[in-house]
N, C-alpha and C. Protein backbone atom coordinates (compact mmCIF):
# COMPACT_ATOMS: atom_id res chain seq x y z
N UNK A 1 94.50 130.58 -23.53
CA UNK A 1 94.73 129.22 -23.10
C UNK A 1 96.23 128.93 -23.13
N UNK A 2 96.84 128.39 -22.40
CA UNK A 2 98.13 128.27 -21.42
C UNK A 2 98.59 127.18 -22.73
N UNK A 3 99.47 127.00 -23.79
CA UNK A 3 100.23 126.32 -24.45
C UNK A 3 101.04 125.09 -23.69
N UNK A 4 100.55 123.51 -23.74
CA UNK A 4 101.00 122.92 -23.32
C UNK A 4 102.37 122.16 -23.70
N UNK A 5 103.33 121.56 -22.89
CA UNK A 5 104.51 121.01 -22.94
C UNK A 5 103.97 119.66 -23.25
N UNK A 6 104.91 119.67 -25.29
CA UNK A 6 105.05 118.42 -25.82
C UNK A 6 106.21 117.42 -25.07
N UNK A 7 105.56 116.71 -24.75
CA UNK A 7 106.54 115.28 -24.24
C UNK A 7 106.33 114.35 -25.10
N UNK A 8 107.56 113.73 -25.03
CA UNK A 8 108.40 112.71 -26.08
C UNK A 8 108.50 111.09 -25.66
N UNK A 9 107.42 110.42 -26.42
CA UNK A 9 107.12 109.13 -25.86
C UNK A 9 108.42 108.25 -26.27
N UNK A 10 108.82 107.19 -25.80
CA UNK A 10 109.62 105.89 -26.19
C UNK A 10 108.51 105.06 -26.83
N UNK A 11 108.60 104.78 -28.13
CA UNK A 11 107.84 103.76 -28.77
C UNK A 11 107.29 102.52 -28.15
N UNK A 12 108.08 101.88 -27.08
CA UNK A 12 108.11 100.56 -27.03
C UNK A 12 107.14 100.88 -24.98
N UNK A 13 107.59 101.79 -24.73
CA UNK A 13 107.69 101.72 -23.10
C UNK A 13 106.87 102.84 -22.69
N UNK A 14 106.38 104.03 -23.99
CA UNK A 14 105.93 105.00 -22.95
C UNK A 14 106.64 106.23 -22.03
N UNK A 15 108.66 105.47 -22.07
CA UNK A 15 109.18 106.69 -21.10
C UNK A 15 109.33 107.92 -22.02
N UNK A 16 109.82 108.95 -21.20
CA UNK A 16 110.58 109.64 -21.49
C UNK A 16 112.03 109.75 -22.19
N UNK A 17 112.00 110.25 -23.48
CA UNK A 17 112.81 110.25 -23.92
C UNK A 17 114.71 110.62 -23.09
N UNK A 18 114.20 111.37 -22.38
CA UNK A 18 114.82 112.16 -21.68
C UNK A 18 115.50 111.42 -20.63
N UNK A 19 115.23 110.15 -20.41
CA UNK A 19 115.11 109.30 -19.13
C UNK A 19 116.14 107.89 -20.06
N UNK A 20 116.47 108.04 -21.38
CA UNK A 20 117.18 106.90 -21.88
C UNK A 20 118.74 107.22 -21.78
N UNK A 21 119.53 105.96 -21.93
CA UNK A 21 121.12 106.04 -21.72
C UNK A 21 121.63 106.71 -22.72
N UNK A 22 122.16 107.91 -22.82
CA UNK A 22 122.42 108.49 -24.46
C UNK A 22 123.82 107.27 -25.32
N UNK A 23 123.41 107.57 -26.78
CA UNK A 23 124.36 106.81 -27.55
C UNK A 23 125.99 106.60 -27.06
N UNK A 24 125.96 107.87 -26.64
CA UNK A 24 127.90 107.90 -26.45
C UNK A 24 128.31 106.91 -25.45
N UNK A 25 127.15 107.03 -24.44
CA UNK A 25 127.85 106.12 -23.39
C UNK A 25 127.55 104.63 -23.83
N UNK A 26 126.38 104.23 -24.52
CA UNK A 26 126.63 103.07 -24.70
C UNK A 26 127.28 102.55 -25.74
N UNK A 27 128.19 103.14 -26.82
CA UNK A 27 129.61 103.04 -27.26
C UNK A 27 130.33 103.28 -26.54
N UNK A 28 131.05 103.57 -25.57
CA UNK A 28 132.17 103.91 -24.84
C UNK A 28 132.02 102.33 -23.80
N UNK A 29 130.85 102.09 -23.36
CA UNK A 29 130.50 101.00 -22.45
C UNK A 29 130.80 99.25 -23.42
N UNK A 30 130.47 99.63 -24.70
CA UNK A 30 130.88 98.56 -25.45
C UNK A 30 132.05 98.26 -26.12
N UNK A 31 132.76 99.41 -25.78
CA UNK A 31 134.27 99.18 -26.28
C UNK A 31 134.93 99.05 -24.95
N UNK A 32 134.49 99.40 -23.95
CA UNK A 32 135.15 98.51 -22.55
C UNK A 32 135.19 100.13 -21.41
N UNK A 33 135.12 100.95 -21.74
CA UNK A 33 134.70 101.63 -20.90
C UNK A 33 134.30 101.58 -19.40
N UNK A 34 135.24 101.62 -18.44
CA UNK A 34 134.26 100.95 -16.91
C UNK A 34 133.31 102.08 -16.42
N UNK A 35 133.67 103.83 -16.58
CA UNK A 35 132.91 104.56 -15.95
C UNK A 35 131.46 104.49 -16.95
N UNK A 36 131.74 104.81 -17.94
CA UNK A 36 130.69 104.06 -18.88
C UNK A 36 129.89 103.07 -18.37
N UNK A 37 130.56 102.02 -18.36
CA UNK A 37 129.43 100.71 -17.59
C UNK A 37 128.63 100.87 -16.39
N UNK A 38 129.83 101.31 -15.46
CA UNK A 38 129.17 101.43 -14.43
C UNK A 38 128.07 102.77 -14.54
N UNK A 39 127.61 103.40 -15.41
CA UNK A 39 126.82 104.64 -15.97
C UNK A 39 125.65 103.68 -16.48
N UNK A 40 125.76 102.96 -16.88
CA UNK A 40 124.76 101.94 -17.07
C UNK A 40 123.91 101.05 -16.15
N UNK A 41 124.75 100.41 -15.34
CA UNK A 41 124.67 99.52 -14.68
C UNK A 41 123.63 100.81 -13.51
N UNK A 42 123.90 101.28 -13.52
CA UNK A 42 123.49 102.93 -12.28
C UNK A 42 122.20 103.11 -12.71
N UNK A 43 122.28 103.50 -14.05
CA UNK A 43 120.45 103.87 -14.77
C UNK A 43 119.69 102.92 -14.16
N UNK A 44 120.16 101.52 -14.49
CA UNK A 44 119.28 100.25 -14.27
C UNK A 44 119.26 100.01 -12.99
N UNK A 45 119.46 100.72 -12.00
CA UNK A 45 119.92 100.44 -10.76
C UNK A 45 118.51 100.19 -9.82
N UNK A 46 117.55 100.91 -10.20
CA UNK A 46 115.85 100.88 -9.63
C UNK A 46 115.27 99.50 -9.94
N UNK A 47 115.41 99.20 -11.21
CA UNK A 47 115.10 98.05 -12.35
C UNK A 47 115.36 97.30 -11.62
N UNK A 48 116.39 96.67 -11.43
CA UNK A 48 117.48 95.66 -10.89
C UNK A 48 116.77 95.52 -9.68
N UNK A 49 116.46 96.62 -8.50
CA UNK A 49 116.49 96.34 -7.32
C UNK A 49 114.94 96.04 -7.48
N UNK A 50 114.05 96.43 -7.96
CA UNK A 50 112.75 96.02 -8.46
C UNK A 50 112.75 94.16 -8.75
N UNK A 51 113.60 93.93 -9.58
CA UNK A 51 113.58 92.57 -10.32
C UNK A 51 113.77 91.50 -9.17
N UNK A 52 114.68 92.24 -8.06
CA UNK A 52 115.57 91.27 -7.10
C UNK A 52 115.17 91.29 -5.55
N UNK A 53 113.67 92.22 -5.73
CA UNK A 53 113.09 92.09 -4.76
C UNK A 53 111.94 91.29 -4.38
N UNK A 54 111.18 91.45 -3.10
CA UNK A 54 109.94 90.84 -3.32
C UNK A 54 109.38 91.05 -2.10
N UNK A 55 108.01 90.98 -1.73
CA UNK A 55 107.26 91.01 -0.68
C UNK A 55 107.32 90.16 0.62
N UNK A 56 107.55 90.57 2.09
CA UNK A 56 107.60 89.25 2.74
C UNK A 56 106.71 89.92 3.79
N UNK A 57 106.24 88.93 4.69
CA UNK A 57 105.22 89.35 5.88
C UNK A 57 105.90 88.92 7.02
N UNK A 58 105.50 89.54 7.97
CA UNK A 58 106.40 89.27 9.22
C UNK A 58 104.38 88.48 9.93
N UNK A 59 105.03 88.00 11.37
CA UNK A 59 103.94 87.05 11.81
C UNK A 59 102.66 87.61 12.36
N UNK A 60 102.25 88.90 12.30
CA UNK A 60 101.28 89.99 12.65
C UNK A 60 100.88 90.09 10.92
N UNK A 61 101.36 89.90 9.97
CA UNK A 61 100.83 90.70 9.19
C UNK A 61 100.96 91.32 8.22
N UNK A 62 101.96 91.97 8.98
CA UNK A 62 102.58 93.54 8.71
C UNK A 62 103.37 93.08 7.22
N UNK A 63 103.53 93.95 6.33
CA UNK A 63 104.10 93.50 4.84
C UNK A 63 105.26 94.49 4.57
N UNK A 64 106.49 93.99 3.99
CA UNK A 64 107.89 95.07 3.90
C UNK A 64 108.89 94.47 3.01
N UNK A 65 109.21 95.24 2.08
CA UNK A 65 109.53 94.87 0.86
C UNK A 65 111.21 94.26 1.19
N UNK A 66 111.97 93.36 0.64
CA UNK A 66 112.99 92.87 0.92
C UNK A 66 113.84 92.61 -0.66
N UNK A 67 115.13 92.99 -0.32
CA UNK A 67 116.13 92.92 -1.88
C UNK A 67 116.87 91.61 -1.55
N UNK A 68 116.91 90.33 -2.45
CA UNK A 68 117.53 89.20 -2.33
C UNK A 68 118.94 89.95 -2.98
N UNK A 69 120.34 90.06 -1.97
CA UNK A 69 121.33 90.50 -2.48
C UNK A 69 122.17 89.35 -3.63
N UNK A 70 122.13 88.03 -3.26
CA UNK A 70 122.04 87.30 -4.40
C UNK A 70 121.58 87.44 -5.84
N UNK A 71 120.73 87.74 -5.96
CA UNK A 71 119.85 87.81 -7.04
C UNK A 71 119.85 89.25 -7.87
N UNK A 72 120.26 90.38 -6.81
CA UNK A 72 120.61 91.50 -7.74
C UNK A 72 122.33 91.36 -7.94
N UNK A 73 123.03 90.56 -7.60
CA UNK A 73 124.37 90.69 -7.77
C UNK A 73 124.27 89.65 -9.28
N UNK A 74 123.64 88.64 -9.34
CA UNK A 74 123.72 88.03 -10.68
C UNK A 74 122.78 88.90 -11.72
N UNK A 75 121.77 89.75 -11.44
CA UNK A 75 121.54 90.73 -12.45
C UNK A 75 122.08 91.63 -13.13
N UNK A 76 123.30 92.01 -11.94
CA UNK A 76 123.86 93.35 -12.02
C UNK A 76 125.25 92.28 -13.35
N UNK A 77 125.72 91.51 -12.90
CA UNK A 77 126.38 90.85 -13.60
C UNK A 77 126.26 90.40 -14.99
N UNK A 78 124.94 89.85 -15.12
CA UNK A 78 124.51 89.79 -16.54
C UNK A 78 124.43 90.45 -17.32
N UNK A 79 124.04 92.02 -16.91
CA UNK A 79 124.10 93.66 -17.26
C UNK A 79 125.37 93.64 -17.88
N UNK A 80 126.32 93.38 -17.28
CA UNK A 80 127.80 93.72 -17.59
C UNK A 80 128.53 93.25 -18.22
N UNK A 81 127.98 91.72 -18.19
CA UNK A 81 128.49 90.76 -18.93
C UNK A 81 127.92 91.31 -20.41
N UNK A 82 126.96 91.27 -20.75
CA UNK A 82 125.77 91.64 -21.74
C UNK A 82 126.25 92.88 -22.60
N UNK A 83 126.89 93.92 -22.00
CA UNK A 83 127.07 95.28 -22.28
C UNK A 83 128.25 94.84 -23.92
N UNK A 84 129.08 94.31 -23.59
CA UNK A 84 130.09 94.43 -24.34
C UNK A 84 129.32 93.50 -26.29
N UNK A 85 128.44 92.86 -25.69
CA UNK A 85 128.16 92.13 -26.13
C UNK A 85 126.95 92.69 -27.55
N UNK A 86 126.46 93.97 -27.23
CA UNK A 86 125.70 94.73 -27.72
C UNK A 86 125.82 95.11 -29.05
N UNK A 87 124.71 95.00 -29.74
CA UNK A 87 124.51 95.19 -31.47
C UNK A 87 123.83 96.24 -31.44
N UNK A 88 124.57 97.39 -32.28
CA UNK A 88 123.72 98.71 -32.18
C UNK A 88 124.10 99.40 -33.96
């Protein structure tokens, strides 16, 4: 019988361990770091466009997902704003 691959849950979420921002960068991002941030701001980049999207229908029907660029530019902002701001 074929020995299966242990995977490594996140307590809170289920991900992959493997799939989180490692420590260094988010010290380097909180002491002001921009490639850092923007290394952050990038991970969250699916998230964000997820959060700042939404469903619209055209007059047939037809359904197609749409990104309010407003709305991910004040996410992406709060991210950044937020970063420096971090208790770890």
């Amino acid at each position: 019988m074929k020995k299966r691959k242990k995977i490594y849950r996140h307590k809170y979420g289920g991900r992959n361990l493997r799939c989180l921002v490692p420590f260094e960068t988010i010290e380097a991002a909180v002491y002001g770091d921009e490639n850092a941030i923007n290394a952050i701001v990038e991970h969250y980049g699916s998230y964000i466009l997820r959060l700042a999207g939404k469903t619209a229908y055209t007059d047939d029907g037809r359904n197609y997902y749409v990104v309010d660029k407003n709305k991910e530019d004040i996410l992406k902002n709060g991210l950044m704003e937020k970063i420096p701001r971090f208790n770890y």
